[in-house]
C-alpha atoms as a PDB file:
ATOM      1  CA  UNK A   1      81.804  99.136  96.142  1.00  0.00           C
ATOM      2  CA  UNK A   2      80.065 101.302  98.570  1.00  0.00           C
ATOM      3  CA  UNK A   3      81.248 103.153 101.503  1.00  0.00           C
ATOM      4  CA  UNK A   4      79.281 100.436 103.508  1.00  0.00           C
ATOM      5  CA  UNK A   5      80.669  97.909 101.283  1.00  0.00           C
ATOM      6  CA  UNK A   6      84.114  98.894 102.440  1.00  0.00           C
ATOM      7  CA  UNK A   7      83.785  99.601 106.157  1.00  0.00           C
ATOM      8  CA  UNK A   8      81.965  95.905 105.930  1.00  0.00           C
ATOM      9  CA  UNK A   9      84.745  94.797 104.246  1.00  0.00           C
ATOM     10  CA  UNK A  10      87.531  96.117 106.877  1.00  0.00           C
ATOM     11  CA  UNK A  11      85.518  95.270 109.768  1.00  0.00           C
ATOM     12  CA  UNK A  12      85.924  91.354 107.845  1.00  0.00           C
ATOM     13  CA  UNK A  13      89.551  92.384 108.318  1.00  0.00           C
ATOM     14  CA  UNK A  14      89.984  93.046 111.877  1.00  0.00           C
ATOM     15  CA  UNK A  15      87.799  89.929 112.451  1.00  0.00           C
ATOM     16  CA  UNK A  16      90.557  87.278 110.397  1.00  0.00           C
ATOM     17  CA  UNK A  17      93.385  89.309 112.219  1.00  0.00           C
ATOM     18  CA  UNK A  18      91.515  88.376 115.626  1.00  0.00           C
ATOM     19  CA  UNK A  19      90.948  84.766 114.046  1.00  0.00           C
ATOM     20  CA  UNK A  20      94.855  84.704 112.900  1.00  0.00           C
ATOM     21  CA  UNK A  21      93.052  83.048 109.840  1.00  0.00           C
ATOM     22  CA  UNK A  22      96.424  83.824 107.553  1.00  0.00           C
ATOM     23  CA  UNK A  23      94.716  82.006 104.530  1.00  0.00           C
ATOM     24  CA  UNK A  24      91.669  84.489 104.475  1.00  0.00           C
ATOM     25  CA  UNK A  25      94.040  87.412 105.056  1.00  0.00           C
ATOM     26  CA  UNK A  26      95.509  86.363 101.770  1.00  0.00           C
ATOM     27  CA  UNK A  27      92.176  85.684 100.314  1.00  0.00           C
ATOM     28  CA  UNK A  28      91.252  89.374 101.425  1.00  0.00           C
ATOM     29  CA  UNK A  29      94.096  91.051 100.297  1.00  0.00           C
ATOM     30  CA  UNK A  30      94.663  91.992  96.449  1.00  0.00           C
ATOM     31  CA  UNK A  31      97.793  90.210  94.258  1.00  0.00           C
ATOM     32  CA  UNK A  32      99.235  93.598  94.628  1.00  0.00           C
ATOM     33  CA  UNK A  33      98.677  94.420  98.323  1.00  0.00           C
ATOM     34  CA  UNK A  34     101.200  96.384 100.304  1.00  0.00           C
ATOM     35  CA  UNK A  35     101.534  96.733 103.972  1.00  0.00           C
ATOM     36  CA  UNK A  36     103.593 100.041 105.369  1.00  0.00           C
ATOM     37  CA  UNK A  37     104.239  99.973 109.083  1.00  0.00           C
ATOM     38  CA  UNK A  38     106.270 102.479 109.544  1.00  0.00           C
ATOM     39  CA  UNK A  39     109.043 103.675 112.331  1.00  0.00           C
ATOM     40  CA  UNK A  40     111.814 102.040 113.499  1.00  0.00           C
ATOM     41  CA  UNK A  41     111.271  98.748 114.968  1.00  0.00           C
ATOM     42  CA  UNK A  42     112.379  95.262 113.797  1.00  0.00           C
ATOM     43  CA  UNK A  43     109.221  94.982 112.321  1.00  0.00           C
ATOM     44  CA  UNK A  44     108.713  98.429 110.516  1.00  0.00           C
ATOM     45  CA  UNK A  45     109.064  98.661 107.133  1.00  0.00           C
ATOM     46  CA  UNK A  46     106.551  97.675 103.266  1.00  0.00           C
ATOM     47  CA  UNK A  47     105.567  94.522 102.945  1.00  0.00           C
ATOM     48  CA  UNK A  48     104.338  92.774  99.583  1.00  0.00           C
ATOM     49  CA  UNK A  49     101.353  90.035  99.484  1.00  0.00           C
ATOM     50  CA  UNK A  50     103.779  87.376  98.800  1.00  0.00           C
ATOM     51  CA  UNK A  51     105.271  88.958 102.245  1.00  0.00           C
ATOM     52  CA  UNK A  52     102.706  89.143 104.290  1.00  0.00           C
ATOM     53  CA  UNK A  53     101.532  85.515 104.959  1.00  0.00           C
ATOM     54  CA  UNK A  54     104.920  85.119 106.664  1.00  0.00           C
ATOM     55  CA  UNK A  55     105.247  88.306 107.997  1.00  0.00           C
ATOM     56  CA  UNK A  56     101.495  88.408 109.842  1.00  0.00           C
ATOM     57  CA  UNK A  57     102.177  84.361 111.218  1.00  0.00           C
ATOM     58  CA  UNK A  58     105.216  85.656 112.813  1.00  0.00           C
ATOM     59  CA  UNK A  59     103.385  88.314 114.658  1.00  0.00           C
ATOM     60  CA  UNK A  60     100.229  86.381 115.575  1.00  0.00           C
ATOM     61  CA  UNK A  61     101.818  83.377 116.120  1.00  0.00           C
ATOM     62  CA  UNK A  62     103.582  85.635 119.003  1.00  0.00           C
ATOM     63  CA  UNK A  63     100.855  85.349 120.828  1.00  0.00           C
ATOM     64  CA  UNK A  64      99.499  82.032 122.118  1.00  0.00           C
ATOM     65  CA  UNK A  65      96.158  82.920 123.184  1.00  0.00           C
ATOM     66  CA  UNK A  66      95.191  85.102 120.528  1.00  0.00           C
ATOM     67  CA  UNK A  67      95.931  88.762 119.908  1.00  0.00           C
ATOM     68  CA  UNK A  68      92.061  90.410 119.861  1.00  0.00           C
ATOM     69  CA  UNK A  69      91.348  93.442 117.637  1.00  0.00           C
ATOM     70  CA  UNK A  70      88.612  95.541 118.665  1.00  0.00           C
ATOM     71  CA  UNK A  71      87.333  98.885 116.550  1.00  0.00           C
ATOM     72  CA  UNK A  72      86.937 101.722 118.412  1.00  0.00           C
ATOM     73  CA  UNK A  73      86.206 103.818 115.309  1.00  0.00           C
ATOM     74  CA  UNK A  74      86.023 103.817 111.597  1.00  0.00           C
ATOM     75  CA  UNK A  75      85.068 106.545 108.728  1.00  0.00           C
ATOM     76  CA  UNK A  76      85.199 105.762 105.273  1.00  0.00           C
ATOM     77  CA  UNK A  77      85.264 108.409 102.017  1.00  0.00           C
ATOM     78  CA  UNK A  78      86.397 107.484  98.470  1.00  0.00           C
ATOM     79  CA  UNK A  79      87.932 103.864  98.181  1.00  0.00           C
ATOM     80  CA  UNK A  80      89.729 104.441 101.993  1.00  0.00           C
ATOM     81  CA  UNK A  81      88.789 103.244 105.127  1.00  0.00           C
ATOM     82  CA  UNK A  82      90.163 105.213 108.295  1.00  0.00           C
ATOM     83  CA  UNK A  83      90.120 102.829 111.230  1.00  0.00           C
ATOM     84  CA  UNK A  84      91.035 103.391 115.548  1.00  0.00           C
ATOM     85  CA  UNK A  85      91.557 100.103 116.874  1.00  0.00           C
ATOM     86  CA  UNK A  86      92.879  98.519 119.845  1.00  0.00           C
ATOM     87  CA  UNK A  87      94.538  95.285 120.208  1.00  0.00           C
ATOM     88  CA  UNK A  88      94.780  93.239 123.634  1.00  0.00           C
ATOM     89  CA  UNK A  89      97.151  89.823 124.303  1.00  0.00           C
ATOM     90  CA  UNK A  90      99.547  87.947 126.324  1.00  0.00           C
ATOM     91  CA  UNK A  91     102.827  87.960 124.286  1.00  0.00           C
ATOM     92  CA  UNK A  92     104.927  84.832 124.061  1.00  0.00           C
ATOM     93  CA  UNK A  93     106.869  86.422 126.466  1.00  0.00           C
ATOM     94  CA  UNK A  94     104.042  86.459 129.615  1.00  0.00           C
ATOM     95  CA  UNK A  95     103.821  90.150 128.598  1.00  0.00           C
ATOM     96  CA  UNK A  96     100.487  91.987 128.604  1.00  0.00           C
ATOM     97  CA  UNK A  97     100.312  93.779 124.769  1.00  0.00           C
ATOM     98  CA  UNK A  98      97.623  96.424 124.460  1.00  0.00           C
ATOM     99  CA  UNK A  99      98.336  98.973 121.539  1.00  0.00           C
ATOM    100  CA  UNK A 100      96.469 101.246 120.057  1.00  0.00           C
ATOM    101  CA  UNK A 101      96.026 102.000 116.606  1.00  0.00           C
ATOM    102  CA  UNK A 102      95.226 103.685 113.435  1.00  0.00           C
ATOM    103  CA  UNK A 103      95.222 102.237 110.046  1.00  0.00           C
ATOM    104  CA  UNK A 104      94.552 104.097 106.717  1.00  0.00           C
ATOM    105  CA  UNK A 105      93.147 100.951 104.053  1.00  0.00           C
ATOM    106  CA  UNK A 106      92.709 101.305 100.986  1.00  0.00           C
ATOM    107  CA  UNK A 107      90.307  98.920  98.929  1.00  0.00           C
ATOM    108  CA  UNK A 108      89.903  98.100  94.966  1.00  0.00           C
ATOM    109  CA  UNK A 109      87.574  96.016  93.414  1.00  0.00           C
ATOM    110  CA  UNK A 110      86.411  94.786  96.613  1.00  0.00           C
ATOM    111  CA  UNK A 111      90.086  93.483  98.097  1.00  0.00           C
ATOM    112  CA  UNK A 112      92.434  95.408 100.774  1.00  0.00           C
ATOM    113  CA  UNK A 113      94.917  96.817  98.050  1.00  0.00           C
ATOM    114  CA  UNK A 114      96.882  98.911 100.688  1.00  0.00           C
ATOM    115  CA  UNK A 115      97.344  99.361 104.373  1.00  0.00           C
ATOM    116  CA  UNK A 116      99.306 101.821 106.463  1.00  0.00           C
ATOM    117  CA  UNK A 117      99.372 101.016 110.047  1.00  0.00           C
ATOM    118  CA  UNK A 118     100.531 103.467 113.098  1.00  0.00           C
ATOM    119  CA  UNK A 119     100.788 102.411 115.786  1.00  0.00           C
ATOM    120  CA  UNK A 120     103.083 102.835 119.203  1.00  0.00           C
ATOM    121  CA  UNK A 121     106.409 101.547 117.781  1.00  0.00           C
ATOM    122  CA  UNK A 122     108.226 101.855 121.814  1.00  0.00           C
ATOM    123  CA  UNK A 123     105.335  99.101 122.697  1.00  0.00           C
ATOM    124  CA  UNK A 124     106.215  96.923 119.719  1.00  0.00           C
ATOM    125  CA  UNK A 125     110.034  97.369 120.198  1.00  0.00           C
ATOM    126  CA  UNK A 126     109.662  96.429 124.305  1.00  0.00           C
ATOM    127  CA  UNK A 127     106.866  93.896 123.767  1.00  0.00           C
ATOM    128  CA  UNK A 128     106.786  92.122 120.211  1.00  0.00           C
ATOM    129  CA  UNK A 129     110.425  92.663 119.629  1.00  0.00           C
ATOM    130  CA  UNK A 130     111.913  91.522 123.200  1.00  0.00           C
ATOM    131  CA  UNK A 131     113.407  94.827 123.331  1.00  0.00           C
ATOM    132  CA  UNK A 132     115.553  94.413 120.421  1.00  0.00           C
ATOM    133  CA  UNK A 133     116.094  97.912 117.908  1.00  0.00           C
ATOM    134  CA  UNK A 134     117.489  97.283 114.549  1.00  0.00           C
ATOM    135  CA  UNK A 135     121.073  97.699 114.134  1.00  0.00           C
ATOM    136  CA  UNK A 136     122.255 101.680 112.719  1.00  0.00           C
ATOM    137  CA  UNK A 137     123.044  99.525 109.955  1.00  0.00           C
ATOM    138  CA  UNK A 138     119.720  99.029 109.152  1.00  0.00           C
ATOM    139  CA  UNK A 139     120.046  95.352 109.829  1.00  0.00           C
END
């Protein structure tokens, strides 16, 4: 695939996110896709393809009106996409969520093979997580 090809491709991404179309996130991802969101939130950690259809409904779902992705930037070299984003929603909760983001994706053979997203993990703990840390058990 081209570099165009690619940032075509993850643009298609951020557009199912917005869409919370969890059946064309599967269809985009490849049978060996890993997420990494890293830090230390109740949501941090890798998650598999098999994973992810669960994991992305739970955080979506969160958010009853939608949870809108916009791209504020995006520069591609090799088979990786570098992406800025923003997202925007009410949480479950009545909370206002805006986060801002950047993802490194990484694309074979024309599917999303690999994602790493950063992002600010204090927002996701007080807003997506209800304020809620994971144990120093690791729980």
């Amino acid at each position: 695939m081209s570099l165009s090809d690619n940032k075509h491709l993850v643009e298609r991404y951020f557009d199912i996110l917005t869409r919370n179309d969890i059946p064309a996130l599967m269809d985009i991802y490849d049978d060996a896709m890993t997420l990494h969101v890293p830090g230390d939130t109740l949501i941090s950690g890798s998650f598999s393809k098999p994973q992810l259809a669960e994991f992305c409904s739970s955080v979506l779902d969160a958010f009853p009106e939608g949870l809108k992705f916009t791209v504020t930037g995006m520069t591609a070299e090799d088979d990786r996409v570098a992406v800025q984003a923003e997202s925007r929603g009410i949480h479950a909760s009545g909370k206002l969520y805006v986060n801002k983001y950047h993802f490194l994706i990484t694309i074979r053979n024309g599917k999303i093979i690999q994602s790493q997203e950063y992002m600010d993990t204090q927002l996701v703990t007080d807003v997506i997580c209800g304020g809620q840390r994971p144990d120093a058990a690791g729980a």
